[in-house]
Each structure stands twice: as structure tokens, then as C-alpha cells.
Protein backbone atom coordinates (compact mmCIF):
# COMPACT_ATOMS: atom_id res chain seq x y z
CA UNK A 1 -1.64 -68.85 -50.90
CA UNK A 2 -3.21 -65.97 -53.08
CA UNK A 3 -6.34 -66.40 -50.52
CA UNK A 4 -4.15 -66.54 -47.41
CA UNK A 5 -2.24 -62.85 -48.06
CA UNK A 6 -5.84 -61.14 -49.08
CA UNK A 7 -7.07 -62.42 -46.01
CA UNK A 8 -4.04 -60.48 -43.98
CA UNK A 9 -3.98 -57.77 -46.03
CA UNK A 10 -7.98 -57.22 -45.45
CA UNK A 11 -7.37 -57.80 -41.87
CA UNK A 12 -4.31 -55.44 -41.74
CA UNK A 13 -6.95 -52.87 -43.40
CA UNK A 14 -9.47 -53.24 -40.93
CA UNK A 15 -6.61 -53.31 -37.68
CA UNK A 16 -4.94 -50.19 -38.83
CA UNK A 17 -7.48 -47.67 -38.70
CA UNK A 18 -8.48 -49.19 -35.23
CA UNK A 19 -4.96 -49.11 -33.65
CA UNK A 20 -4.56 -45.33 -34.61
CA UNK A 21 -8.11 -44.69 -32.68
CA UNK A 22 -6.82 -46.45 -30.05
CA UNK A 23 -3.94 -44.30 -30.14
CA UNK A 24 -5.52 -41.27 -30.35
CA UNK A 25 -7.72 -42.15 -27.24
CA UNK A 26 -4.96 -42.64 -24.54
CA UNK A 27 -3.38 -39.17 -25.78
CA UNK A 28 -7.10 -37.86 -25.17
CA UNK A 29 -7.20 -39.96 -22.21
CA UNK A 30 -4.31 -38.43 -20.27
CA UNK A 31 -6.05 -35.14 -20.02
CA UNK A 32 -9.27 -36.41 -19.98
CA UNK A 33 -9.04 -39.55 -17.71
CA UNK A 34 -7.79 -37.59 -14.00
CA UNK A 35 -9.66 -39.30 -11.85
CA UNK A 36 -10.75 -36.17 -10.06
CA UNK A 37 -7.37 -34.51 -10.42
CA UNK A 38 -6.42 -31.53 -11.62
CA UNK A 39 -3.12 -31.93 -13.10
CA UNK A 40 -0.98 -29.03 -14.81
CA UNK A 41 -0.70 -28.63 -18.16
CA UNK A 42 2.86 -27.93 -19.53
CA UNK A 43 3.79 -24.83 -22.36
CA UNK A 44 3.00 -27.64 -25.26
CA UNK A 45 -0.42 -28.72 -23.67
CA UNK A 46 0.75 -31.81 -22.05
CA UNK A 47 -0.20 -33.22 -18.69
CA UNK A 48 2.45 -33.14 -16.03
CA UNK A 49 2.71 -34.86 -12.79
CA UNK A 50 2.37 -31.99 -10.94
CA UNK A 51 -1.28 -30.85 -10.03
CA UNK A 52 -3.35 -27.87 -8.53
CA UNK A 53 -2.54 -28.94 -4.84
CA UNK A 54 1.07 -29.03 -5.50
CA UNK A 55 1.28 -25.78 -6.49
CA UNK A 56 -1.24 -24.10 -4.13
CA UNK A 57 1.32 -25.95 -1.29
CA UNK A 58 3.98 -24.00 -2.77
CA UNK A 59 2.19 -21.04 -2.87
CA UNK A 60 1.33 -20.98 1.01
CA UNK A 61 4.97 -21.34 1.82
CA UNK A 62 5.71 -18.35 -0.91
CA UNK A 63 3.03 -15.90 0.99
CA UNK A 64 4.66 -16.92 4.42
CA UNK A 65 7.87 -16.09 3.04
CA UNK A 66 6.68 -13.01 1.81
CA UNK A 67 5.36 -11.37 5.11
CA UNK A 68 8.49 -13.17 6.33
CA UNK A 69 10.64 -10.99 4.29
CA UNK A 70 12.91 -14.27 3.69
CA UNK A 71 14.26 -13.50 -0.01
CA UNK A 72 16.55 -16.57 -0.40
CA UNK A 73 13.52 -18.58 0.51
CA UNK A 74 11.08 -16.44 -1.89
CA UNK A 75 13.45 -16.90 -4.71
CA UNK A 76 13.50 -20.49 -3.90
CA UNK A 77 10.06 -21.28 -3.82
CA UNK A 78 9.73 -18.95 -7.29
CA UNK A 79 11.90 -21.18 -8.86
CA UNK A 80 9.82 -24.52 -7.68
CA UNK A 81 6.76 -22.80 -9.27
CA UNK A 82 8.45 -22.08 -12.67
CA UNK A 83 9.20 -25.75 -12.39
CA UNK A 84 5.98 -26.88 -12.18
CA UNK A 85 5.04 -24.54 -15.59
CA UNK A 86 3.78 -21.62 -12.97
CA UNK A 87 4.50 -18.67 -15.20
CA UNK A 88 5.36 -15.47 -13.71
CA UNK A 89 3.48 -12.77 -16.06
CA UNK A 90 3.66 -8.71 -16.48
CA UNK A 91 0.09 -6.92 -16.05
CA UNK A 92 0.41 -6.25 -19.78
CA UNK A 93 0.29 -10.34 -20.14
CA UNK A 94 -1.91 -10.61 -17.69
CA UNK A 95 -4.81 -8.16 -19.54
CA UNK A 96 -4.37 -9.58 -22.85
CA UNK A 97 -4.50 -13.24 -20.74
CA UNK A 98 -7.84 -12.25 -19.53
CA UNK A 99 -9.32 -9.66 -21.81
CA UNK A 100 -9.73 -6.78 -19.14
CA UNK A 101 -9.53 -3.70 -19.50
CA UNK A 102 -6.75 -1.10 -18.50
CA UNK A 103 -8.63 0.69 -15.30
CA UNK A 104 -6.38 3.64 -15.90
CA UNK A 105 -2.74 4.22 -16.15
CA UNK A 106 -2.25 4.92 -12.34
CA UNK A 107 -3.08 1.46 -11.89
CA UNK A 108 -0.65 0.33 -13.82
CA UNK A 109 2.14 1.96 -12.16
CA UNK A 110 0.83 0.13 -8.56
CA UNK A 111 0.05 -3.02 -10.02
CA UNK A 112 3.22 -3.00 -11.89
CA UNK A 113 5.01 -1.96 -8.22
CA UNK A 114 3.65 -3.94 -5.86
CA UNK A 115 1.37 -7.27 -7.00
CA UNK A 116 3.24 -10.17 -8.82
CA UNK A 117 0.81 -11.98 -11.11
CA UNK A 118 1.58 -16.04 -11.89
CA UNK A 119 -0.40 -17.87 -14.46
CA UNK A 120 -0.97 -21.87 -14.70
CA UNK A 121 -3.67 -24.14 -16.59
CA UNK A 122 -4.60 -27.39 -15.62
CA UNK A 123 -7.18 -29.81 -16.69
CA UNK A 124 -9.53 -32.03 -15.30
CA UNK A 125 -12.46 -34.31 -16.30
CA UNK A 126 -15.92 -32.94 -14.44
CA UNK A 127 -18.64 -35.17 -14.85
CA UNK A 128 -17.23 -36.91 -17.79
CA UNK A 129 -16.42 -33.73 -19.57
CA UNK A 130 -12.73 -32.60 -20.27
CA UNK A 131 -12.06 -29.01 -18.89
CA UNK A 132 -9.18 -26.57 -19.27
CA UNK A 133 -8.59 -24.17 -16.01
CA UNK A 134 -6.57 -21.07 -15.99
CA UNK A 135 -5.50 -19.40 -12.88
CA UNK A 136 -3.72 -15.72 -12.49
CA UNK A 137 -2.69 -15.75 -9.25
CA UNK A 138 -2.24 -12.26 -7.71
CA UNK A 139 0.38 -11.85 -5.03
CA UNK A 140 0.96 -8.54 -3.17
CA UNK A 141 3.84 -7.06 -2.14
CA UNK A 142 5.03 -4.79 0.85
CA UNK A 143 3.51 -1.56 -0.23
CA UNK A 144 0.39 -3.07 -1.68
CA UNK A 145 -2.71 -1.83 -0.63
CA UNK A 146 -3.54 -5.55 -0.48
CA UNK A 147 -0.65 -5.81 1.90
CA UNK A 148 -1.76 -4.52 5.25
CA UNK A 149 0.82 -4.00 8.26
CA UNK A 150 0.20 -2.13 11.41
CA UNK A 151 0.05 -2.34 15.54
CA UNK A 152 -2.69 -2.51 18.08
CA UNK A 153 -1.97 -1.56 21.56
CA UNK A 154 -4.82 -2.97 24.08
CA UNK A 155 -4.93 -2.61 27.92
CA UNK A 156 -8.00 -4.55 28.62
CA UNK A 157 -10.02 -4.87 31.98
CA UNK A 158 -11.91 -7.80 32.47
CA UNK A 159 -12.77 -10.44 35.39
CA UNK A 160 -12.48 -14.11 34.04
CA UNK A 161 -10.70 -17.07 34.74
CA UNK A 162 -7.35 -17.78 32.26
CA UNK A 163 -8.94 -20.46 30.86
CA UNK A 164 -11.93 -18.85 30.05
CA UNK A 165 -11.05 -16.02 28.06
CA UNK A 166 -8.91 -15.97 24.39
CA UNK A 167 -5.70 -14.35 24.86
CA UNK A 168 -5.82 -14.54 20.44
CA UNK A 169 -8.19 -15.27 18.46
CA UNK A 170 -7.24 -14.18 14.23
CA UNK A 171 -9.90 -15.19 11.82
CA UNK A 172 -11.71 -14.04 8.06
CA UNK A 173 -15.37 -13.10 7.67
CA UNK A 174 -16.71 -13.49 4.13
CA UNK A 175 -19.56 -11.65 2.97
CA UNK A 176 -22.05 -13.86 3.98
CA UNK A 177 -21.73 -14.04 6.91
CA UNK A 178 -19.62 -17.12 7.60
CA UNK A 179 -16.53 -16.92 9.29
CA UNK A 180 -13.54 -19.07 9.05
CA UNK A 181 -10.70 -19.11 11.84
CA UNK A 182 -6.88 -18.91 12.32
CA UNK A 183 -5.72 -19.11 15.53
CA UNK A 184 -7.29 -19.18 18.73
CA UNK A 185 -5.50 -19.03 22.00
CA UNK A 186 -6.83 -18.83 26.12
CA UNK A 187 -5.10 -16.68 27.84
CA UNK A 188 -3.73 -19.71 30.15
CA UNK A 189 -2.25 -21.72 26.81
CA UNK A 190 -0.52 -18.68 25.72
CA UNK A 191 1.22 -16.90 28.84
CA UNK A 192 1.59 -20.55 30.83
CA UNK A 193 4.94 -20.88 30.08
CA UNK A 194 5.99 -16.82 31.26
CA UNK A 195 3.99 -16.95 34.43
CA UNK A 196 5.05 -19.69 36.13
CA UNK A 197 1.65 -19.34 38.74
CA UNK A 198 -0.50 -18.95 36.13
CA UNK A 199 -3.19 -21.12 36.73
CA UNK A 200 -6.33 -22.28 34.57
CA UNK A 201 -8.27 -20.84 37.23
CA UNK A 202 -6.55 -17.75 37.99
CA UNK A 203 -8.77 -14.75 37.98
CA UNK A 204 -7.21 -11.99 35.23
CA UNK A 205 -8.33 -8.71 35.52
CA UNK A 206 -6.10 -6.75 33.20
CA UNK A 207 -3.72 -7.09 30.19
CA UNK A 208 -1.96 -4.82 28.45
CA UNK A 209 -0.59 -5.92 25.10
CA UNK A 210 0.80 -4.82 21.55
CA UNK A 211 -0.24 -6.67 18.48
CA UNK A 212 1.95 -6.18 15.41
CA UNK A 213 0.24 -7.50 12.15
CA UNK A 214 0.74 -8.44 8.81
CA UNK A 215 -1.53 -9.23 6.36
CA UNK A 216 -1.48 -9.73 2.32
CA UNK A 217 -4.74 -10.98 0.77
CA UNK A 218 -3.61 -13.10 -2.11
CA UNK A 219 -6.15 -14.29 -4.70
CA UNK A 220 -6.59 -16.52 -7.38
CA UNK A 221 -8.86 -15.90 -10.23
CA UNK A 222 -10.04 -18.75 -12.09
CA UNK A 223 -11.03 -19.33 -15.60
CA UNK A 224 -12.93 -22.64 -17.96
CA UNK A 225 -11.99 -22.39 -21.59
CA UNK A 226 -15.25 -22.15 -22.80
CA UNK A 227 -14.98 -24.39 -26.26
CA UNK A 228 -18.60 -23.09 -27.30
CA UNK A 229 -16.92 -19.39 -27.55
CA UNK A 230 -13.61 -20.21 -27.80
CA UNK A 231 -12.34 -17.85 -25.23
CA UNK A 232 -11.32 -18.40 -21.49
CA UNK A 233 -14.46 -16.99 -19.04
CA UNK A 234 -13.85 -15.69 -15.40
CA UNK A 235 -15.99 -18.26 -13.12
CA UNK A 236 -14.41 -17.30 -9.24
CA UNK A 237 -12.43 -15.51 -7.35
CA UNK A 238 -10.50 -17.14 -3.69
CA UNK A 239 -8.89 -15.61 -1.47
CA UNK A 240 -6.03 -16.95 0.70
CA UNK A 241 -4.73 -14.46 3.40
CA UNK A 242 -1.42 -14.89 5.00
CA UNK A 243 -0.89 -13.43 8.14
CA UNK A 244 1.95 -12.63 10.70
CA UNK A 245 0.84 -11.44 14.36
CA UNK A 246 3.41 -10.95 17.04
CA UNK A 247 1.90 -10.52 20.34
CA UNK A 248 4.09 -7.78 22.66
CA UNK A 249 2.68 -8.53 26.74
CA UNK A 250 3.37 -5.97 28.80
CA UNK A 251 1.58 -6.36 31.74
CA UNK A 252 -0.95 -9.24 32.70
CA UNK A 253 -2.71 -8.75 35.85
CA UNK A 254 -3.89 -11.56 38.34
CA UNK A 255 -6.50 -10.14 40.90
CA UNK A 256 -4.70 -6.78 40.63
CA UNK A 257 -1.31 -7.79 40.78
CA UNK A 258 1.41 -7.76 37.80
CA UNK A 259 2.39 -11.09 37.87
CA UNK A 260 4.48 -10.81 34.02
CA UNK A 261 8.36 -10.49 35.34
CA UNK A 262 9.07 -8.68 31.61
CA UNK A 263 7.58 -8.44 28.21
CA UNK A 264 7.09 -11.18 26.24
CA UNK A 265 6.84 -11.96 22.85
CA UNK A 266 4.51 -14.48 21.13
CA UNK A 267 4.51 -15.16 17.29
CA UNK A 268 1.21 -16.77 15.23
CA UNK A 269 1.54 -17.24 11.96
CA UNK A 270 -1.02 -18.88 9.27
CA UNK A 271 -3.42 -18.55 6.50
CA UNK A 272 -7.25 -18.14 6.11
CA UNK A 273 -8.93 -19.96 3.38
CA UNK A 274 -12.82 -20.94 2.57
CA UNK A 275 -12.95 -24.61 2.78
CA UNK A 276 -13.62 -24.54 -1.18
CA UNK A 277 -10.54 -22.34 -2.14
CA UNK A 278 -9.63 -22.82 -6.01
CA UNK A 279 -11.28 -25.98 -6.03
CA UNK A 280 -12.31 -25.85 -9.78
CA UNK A 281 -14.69 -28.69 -9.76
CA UNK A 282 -16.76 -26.91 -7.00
CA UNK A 283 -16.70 -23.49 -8.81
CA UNK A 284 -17.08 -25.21 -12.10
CA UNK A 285 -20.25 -26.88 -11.36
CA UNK A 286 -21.62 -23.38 -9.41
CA UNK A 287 -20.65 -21.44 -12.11
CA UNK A 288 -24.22 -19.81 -12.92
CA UNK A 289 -25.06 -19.05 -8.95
CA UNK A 290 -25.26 -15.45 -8.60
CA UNK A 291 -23.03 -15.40 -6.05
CA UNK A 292 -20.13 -17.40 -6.67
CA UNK A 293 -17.46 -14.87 -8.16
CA UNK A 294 -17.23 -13.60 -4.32
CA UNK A 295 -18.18 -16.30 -2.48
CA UNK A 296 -14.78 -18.01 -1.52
CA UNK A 297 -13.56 -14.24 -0.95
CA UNK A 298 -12.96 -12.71 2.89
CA UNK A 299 -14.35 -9.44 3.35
CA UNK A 300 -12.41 -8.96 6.73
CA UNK A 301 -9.66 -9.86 8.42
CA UNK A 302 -9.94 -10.01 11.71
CA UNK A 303 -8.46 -10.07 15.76
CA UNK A 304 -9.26 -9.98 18.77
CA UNK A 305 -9.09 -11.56 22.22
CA UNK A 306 -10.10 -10.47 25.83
CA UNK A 307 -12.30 -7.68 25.02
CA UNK A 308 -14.50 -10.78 23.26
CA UNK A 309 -15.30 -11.07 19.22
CA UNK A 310 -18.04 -8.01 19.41
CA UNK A 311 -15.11 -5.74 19.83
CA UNK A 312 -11.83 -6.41 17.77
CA UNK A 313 -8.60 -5.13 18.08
CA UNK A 314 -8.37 -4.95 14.72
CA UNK A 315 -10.97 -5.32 11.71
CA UNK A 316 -9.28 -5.12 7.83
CA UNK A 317 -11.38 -4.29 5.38
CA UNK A 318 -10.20 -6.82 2.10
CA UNK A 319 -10.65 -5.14 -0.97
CA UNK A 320 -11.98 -8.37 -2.84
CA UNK A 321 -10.75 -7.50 -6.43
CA UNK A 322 -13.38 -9.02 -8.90
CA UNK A 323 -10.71 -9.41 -11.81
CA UNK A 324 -7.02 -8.89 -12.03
CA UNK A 325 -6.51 -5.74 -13.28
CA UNK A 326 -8.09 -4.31 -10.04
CA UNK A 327 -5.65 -5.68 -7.83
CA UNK A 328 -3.63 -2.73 -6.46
């Protein structure tokens, strides 16, 4: 019997210790083990349910809402990011958050004003590793020089067919040279349903148009915790513009003739993204190219139409903020 209880004692010895590793491991595990997820981390470090995409959905209904002007909506959607542990911060949080430095005290005042800064981590496993993500996401506000609103009035001549020619066409440049775009209409697709005769083949020869604009450049800044320093380091910057264009016709013109019985309004509405925006696995894995603060950043926003893409209507310089504290 004596033989019998040292054997299950020795065997509850050697069990224990095992059964609090295994323990240990799932905890580790449910940070660690995504499956190429980024999920949110809550205030006490745990993994939620909610991840990176859920909250950057959010976030593209908040901008719309935005340069909307819909405040029960924008209050709505602030709440479902508060939900989801998306902190809204002061700058003051957000410099300490990130270790910048105050540009100057004007800057405060604007940023203060007129860009609301959020801040989330996450974590994800890249290439077997466990990493920690920050984001501050920087929104700007009506007033913003990040927040760009203004009208274009065109009265083109040209000689095409409807079909041939874009009535809209909205996109984002970034610096390299690549291009990504919003919306692009033909003249037929877009005034088809105002001119009853119009025709894919009709011949236009004029059109005389207002295009009101809005535009905020929102951009998220994304850190690693670097465990080797112990401090969270900058790797990217994306940039996610919102827009609002509401196209006033006046006049359209078939083979000389007004054929637009009275102006008419179209609305296009969307956002402009690099097809890696705030992808942290992407960025994490580029994070020593030269080039990859910037390189999901637009450097213009862009539109244009009949006059052709070599001669926009109008052509927004971005301001492409490399950390935080320069938003404005």
C-alpha cells in the first residue's frame, strides 16, 4: 500500500509542474496563436474578439460621417469604437504615447482644435513570432488643414462620343508614382438618366459643370513594441482619404445644342486607400526598406474628367504627416 501512494504521489509530482506549463501555454497561445489575425488587445492585455478589420470598417463609416456632417451617426460610430477598446486620446496622451516632441505650442492649439487622435493595440503572430501593434489614428476635422473643401467650376469643349469620355474620374497618387482610383464615370453612365436622348454615341462638345469637394486625409500611424528596447518604434504611416464630390451640370452640349432641361445634381462618395493600408504584417516585415514610412501615403488627391487626366480640375496637395504630432 506504502508502495502504491509513493507511486501517486511521485506521479502527482511529475504531472503538476506539467499541467501549469500547459496552462501557461494556451494563455500565451491566445495572443500568440492568431492565425494571421490581428486581434485587439483589451485595457488588461487580453485578446478580444474584435480585430484590426473590424475597427478599420468602423472607421470608414466614421470619416463618411464626418464629411457627412451626420453627428448622431458620428457619436454612434464613436461609441462602437470605444467598444471595441479604441481609445479616444488628447495630443498630450498622444506625445507621451509616442515619444514626440511638442513642434511648438501653435500646434497644439490646431491639433487640439481640429484632429481627433484614437489609439488601439493589437497583436498578432508574424512568422512564428508574437508582436504587439499600436495604432494612433489621426482624424481631421472641418477646419483642419487636413480637411480640404472647395468648388471647381469647368465649361469644357471637347468632340467625343458619351461613351468615350469620363464625365468623373476621383483618384490618389502616392509618391511613387502609382495611382489608386475612386470613382470613374463616362459621361453617358452619369447624365443617362437626365437626358433622355443621350446616347452612347452621341457626339458632346461642351459641358459646363460645378464640382463641390470634400476631402479629409485620415492616417494611421503604426507602431511594434520593440521587446529588445522596450519601447514602441514608429514602422508606417497609411493614409485613408474620404471624400465627398457633388457634381452641379449646368449645361451639356450635344453637337452644339443644350440638350440638359435643368441642372442636375450627382453625388460620389468613397475612400482612397493603398491596397496595403495598416496591414501590420506587410509593414512589419518591410520595416527596414527605406521607403516604407511613406509608402502607403497619397501625395495627391485628385479629379478630373472631360478635359482628360493631364489636366485636373482639381489636384490636393496631402500633407503626409510623418508622426502625429505634425498632424494639423
Amino acid at each position: 500500500m506504502k508502495k502504491i501512494i509513493t507511486i501517486f504521489l511521485s506521479t502527482l509530482i511529475v504531472i503538476l509542474p506539467l499541467l501549469n506549463t500547459v496552462v501557461k501555454a494556451s494563455e500565451t497561445d491566445a495572443i500568440t496563436n492568431t492565425n494571421g489575425i490581428e486581434y485587439i488587445l483589451s485595457e488588461n492585455g487580453k485578446r478580444s474578439l474584435y480585430t484590426i478589420n473590424d475597427v478599420d470598417s468602423v472607421m470608414d463609416e466614421l470619416n463618411q460621417a464626418t464629411i457627412s456632417k451626420d453627428e448622431i451617426r458620428i457619436k454612434e460610430l464613436e461609441q462602437e469604437l470605444s467598444d471595441m477598446s479604441v481609445d479616444e486620446i488628447s495630443y498630450k496622451d498622444m506625445l507621451e504615447l509616442t515619444g514626440n516632441d511638442i513642434p511648438n505650442q501653435k500646434s497644439i492649439v490646431m491639433n487640439q482644435d481640429n484632429i481627433i487622435f484614437n489609439k488601439v493595440q493589437a497583436s498578432m503572430s508574424v512568422d512564428g513570432e508574437s508582436v504587439k501593434f499600436m495604432r494612433i489614428y489621426a482624424r481631421p476635422q472641418p477646419g483642419a488643414y487636413m480637411y480640404h473643401e472647395g468648388v471647381a467650376s469647368k465649361n469644357i469643349t471637347t468632340n467625343h462620343t458619351a461613351q468615350a469620355i469620363d464625365f468623373i474620374r476621383i483618384l490618389g497618387e502616392f509618391a511613387l508614382g502609382f495611382t489608386d482610383f475612386g470613382t470613374i464615370i463616362s459621361v453617358y453612365n452619369a447624365l443617362k438618366d437626365c437626358i433622355t436622348t443621350l446616347k452612347p454615341s452621341s457626339n458632346i462638345t461642351r459641358i459646363n459643370a460645378d464640382y463641390v469637394y470634400t476631402c479629409a486625409e485620415n492616417t494611421v500611424f503604426i507602431y511594434y513594441y520593440n521587446e529588445r528596447i522596450g519601447t514602441w518604434t514608429q514602422i508606417a504611416n497609411s493614409s485613408n482619404l474620404a471624400y465627398s464630390v457633388t457634381a452641379i451640370v449646368k449645361n451639356v452640349y450635344v453637337n452644339g445644342n443644350n440638350t440638359l432641361p435643368k441642372h442636375t445634381s450627382i453625388d460620389y462618395n468613397g475612400s482612397l486607400k493603398h491596397d496595403k493600408y495598416n496591414v501590420a504584417v506587410y509593414l512589419y516585415r518591410n520595416r527596414f526598406d527605406s521607403d516604407i514610412l511613406t509608402r502607403t501615403q497619397f501625395e495627391t488627391f485628385d479629379i478630373t474628367g472631360v478635359s482628360g487626366s493631364q489636366n485636373p480640375y482639381v489636384k490636393l496637395p496631402m500633407l503626409q504627416p510623418e508622426i502625429p504630432a505634425l498632424c494639423r
